[in-house]
Protein backbone atom coordinates (compact mmCIF):
# COMPACT_ATOMS: atom_id res chain seq x y z
CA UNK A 1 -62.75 11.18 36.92
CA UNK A 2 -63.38 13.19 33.65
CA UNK A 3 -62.28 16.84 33.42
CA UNK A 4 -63.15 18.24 29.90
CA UNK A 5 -59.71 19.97 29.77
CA UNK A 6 -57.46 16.81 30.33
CA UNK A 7 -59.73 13.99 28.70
CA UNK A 8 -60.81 16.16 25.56
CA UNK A 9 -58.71 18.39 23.24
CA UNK A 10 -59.50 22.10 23.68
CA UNK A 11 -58.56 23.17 20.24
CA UNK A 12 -61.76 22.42 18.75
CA UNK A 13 -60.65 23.54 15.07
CA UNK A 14 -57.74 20.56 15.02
CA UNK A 15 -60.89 17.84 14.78
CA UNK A 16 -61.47 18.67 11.22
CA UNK A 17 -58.25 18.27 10.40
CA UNK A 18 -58.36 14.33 11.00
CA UNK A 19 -61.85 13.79 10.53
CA UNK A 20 -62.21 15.29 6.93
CA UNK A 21 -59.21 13.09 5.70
CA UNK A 22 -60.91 10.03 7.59
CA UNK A 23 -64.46 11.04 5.77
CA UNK A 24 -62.65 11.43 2.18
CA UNK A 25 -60.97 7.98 2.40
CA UNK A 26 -63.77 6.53 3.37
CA UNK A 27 -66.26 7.58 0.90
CA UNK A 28 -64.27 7.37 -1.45
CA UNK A 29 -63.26 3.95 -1.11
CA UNK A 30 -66.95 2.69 -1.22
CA UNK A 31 -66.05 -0.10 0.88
CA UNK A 32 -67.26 0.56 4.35
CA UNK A 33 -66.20 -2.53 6.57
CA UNK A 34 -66.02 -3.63 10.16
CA UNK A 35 -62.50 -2.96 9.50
CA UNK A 36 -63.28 1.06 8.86
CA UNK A 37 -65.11 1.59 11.98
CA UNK A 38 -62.87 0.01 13.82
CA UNK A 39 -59.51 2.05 12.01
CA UNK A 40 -62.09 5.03 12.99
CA UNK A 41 -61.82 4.72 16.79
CA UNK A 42 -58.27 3.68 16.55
CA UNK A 43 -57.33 6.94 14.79
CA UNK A 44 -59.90 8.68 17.44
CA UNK A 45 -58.22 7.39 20.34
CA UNK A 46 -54.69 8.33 18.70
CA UNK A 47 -56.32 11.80 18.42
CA UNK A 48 -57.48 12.03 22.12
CA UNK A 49 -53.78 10.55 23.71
CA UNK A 50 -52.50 13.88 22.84
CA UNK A 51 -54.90 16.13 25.20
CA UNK A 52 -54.20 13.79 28.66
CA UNK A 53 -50.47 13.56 27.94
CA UNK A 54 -49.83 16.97 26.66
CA UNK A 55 -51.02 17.88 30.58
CA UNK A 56 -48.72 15.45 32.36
CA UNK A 57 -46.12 17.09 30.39
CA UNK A 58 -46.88 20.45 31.55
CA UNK A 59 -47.35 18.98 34.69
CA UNK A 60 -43.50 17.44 34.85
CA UNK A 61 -42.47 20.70 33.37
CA UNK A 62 -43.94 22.82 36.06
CA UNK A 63 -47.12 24.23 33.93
CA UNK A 64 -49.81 22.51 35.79
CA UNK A 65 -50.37 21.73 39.22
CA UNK A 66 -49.62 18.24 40.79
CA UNK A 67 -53.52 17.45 41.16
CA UNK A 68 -53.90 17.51 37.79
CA UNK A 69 -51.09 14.40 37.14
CA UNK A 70 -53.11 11.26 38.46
CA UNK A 71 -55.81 12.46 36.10
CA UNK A 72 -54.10 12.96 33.04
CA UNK A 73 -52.75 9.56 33.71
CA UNK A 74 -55.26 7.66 33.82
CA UNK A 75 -57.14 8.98 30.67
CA UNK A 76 -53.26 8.61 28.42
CA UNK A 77 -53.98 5.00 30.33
CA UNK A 78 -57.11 4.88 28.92
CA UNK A 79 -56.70 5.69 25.26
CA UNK A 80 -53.49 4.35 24.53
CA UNK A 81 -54.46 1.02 25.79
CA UNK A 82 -57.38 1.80 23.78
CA UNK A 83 -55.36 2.55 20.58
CA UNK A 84 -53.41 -0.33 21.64
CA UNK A 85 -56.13 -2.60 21.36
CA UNK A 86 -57.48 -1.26 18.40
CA UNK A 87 -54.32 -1.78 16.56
CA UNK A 88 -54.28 -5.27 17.53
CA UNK A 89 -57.63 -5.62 16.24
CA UNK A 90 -57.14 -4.24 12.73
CA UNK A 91 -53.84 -6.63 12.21
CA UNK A 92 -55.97 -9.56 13.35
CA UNK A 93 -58.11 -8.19 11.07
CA UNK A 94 -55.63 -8.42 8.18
CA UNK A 95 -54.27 -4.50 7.97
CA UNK A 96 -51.41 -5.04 9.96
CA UNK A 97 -49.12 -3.16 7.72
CA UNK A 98 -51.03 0.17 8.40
CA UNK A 99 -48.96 0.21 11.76
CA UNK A 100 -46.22 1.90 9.49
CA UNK A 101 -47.99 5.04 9.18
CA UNK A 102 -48.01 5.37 12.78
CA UNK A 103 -44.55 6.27 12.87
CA UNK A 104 -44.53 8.79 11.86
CA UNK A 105 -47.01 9.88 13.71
CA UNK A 106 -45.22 9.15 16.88
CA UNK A 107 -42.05 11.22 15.75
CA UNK A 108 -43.95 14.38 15.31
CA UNK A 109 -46.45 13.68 18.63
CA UNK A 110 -42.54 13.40 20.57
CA UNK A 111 -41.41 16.71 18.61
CA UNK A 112 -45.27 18.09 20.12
CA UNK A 113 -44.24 16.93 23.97
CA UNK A 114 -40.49 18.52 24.15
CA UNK A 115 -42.26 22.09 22.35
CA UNK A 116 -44.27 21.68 25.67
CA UNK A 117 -41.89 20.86 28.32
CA UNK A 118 -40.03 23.78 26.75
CA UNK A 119 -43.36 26.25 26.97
CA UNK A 120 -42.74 26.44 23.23
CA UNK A 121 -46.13 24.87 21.53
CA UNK A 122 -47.69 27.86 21.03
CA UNK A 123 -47.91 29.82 17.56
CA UNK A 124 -45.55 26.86 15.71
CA UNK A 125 -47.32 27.08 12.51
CA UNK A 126 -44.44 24.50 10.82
CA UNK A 127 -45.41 21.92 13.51
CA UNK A 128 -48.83 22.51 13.11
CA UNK A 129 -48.52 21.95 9.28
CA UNK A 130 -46.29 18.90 9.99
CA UNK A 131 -48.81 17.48 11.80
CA UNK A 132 -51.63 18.34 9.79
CA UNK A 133 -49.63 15.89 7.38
CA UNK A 134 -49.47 13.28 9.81
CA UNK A 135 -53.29 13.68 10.64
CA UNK A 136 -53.89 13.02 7.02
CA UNK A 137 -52.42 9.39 6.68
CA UNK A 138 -56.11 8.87 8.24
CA UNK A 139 -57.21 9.21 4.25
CA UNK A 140 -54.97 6.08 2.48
CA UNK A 141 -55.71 4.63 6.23
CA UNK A 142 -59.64 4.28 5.24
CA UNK A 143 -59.18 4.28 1.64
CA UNK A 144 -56.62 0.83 1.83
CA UNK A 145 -59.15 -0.73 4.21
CA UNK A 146 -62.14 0.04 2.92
CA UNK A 147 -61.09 -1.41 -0.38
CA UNK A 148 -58.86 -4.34 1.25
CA UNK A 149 -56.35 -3.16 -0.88
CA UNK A 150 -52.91 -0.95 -0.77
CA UNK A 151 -53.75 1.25 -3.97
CA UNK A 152 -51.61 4.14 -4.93
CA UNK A 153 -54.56 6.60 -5.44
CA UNK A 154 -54.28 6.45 -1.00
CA UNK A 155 -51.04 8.52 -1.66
CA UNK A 156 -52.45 11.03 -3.69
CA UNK A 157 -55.53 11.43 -1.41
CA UNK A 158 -53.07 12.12 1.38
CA UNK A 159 -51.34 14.84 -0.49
CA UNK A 160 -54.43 16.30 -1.74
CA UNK A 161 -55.82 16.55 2.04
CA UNK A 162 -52.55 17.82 3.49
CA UNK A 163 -52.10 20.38 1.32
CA UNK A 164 -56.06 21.52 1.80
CA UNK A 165 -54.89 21.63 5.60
CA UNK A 166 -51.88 22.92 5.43
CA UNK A 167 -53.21 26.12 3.44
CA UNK A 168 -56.16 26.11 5.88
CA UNK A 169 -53.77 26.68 8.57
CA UNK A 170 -51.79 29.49 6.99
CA UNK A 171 -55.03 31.09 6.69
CA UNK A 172 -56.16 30.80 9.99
CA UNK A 173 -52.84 32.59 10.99
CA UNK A 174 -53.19 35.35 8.45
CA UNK A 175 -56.94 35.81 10.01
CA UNK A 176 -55.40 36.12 13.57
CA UNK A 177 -52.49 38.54 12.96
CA UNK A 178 -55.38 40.57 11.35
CA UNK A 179 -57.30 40.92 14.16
CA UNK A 180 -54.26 42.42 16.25
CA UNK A 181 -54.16 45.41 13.30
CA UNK A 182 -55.67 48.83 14.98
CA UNK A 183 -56.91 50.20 11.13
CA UNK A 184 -57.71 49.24 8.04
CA UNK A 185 -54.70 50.06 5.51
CA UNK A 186 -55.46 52.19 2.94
CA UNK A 187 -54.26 50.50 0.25
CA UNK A 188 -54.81 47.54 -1.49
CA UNK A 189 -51.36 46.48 -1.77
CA UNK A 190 -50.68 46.72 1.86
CA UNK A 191 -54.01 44.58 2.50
CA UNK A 192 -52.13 41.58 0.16
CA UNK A 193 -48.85 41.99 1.42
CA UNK A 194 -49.62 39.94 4.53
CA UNK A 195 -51.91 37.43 2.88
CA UNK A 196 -49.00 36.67 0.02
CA UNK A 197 -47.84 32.95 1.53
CA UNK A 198 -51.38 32.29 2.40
CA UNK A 199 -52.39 33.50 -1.31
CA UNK A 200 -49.77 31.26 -2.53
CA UNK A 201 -50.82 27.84 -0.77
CA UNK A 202 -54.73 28.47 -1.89
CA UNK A 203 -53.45 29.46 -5.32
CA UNK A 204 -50.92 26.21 -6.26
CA UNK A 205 -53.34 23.98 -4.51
CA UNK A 206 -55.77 25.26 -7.36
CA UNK A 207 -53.61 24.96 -9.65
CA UNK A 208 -52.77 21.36 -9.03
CA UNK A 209 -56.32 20.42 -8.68
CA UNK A 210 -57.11 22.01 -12.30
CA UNK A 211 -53.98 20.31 -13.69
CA UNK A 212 -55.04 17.03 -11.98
CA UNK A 213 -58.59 17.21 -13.77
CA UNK A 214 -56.83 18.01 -16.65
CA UNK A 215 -54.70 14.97 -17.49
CA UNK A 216 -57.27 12.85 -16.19
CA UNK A 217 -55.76 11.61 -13.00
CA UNK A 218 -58.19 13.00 -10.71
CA UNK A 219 -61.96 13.85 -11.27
CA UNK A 220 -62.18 17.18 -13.59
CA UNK A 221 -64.61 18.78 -10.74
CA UNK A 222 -62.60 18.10 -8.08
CA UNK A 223 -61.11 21.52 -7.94
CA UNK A 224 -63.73 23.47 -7.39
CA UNK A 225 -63.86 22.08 -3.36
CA UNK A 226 -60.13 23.82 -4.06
CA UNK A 227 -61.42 26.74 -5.32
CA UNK A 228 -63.72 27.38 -1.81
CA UNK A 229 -60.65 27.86 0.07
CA UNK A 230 -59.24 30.65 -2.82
CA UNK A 231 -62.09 32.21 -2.37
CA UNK A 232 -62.01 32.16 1.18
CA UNK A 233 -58.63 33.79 1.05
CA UNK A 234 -59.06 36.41 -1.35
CA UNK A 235 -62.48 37.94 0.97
CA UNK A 236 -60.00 37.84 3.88
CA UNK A 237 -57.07 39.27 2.04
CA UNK A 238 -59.51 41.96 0.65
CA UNK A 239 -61.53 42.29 4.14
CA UNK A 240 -59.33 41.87 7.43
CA UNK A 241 -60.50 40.20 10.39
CA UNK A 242 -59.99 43.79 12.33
CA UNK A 243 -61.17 42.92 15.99
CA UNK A 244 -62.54 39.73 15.49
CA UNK A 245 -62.98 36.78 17.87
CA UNK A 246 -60.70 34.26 17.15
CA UNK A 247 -63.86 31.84 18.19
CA UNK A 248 -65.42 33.85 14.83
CA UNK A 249 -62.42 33.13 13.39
CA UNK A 250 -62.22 29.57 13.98
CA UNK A 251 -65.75 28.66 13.69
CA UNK A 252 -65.49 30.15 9.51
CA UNK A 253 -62.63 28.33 8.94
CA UNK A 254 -64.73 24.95 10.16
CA UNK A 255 -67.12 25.81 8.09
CA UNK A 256 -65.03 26.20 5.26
CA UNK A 257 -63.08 23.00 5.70
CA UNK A 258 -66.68 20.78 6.14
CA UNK A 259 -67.92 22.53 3.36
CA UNK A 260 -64.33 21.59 1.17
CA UNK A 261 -65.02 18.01 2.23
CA UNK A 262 -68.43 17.37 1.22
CA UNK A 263 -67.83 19.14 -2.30
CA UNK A 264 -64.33 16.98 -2.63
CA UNK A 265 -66.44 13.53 -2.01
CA UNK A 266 -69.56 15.05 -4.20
CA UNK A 267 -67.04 15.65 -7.40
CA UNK A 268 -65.27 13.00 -6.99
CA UNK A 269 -68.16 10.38 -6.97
């Protein structure tokens, strides 16, 4: 019964992008519970419902064969009743109200199945950021139950860890349209054109981190797990991913984006 294609998601580099939220709230709240571990599977199993019913979509749509249907079934049967339970468990558990911030969730996951029954999923960086943001709820999530309590400071995390992904995935598409160049261009200008939105996202995130130190509201290290990802994009502004493997490509950029997370939690505690 288990096919690594239908019961597991194939783009690996998507994992960090709920799992370093998830770590960040959690540490940071100090208050690991029964309650966190079990908001941890839920948001897993939320995670994995995507893969199985992203392939009875295709499979409705004419993508995938019929052989693969029963299978993907059963697995979107097995994590969303699952999640189901899970969810059930964490209101019994006295976080009921967390259910709100799947909503969202389920809005953009619907605007993720039509792109797919329309062969359209591929290369939509704005739904990809989108959900990044969704993906980073998982922060307050762990933060609020950790601490038993709906503190503000959840809403901040999430907007510090959506804009981390959200310029990690502008990168990652700046590294992959390099690749597909035949030559190196001559001069430096014509190197930054292309990285200029990508420049921009690293840059203001930077910015807001050092302003954020700055007044007080935030630790006054915290942006240097910021600047990482500047520096990131200035190398490969300066030195184009010419030929590279977007495996190369993808396994940097997860090493960047563990690396951010460990240095957010270590200057913030």
């Amino acid at each position: 019964m288990f096919r690594k294609h239908i019961a597991i998601p194939q783009d690996h580099g998507s994992w960090v992008f709920l799992l370093s939220p998830l770590a960040i709230g959690m540490f940071i709240g100090r208050g690991l519970s029964f309650a966190s571990f079990v908001l941890a599977l839920a948001a897993l199993a939320a995670f994995l419902l995507r893969q199985p019913l992203s392939i009875a979509v295709k499979v409705w749509s004419g993508r995938r064969p019929q052989s693969d249907l029963h299978l993907a079934l059963f697995w979107s049967a097995v994590y969303g009743g699952l999640l189901m339970i899970l969810i059930l468990w964490l209101g019994v558990l006295g976080h009921g109200r967390l259910i709100w911030l799947g909503l969202p969730a389920a809005l953009v996951f619907g605007w993720y199945l039509w792109l797919v029954s329309k062969r359209s999923e591929r290369r939509q960086i704005g739904m990809e950021i989108v959900a990044s943001g969704v993906l980073a709820l998982a922060a307050p999530a762990a933060l609020w139950v950790g601490q038993d309590a709906y503190l503000p400071l959840g809403w901040l995390l999430w907007v510090l860890c959506w804009l981390q992904s959200a310029a990690s995935i502008v990168y990652a598409y700046l590294r992959l349209e390099q690749r597909e160049w035949t030559s190196l261009p001559p001069r430096l200008l014509d190197r930054l054109r292309p990285a200029s939105r990508a420049l921009l996202y690293v840059t203001f995130n930077l910015l807001l981190a050092i302003s954020l130190g700055w007044s007080g509201t935030v630790p006054p290290l915290v942006w240097l797990a910021y600047a990482l990802q500047w520096a990131e994009c200035i190398y490969g502004s300066l030195k184009p991913a010419i030929g590279v493997r977007p495996t190369r490509i993808g396994i940097r950029q997860l090493m960047v984006s563990t690396l951010f997370t460990l240095l957010f939690v270590f200057f913030w505690r």
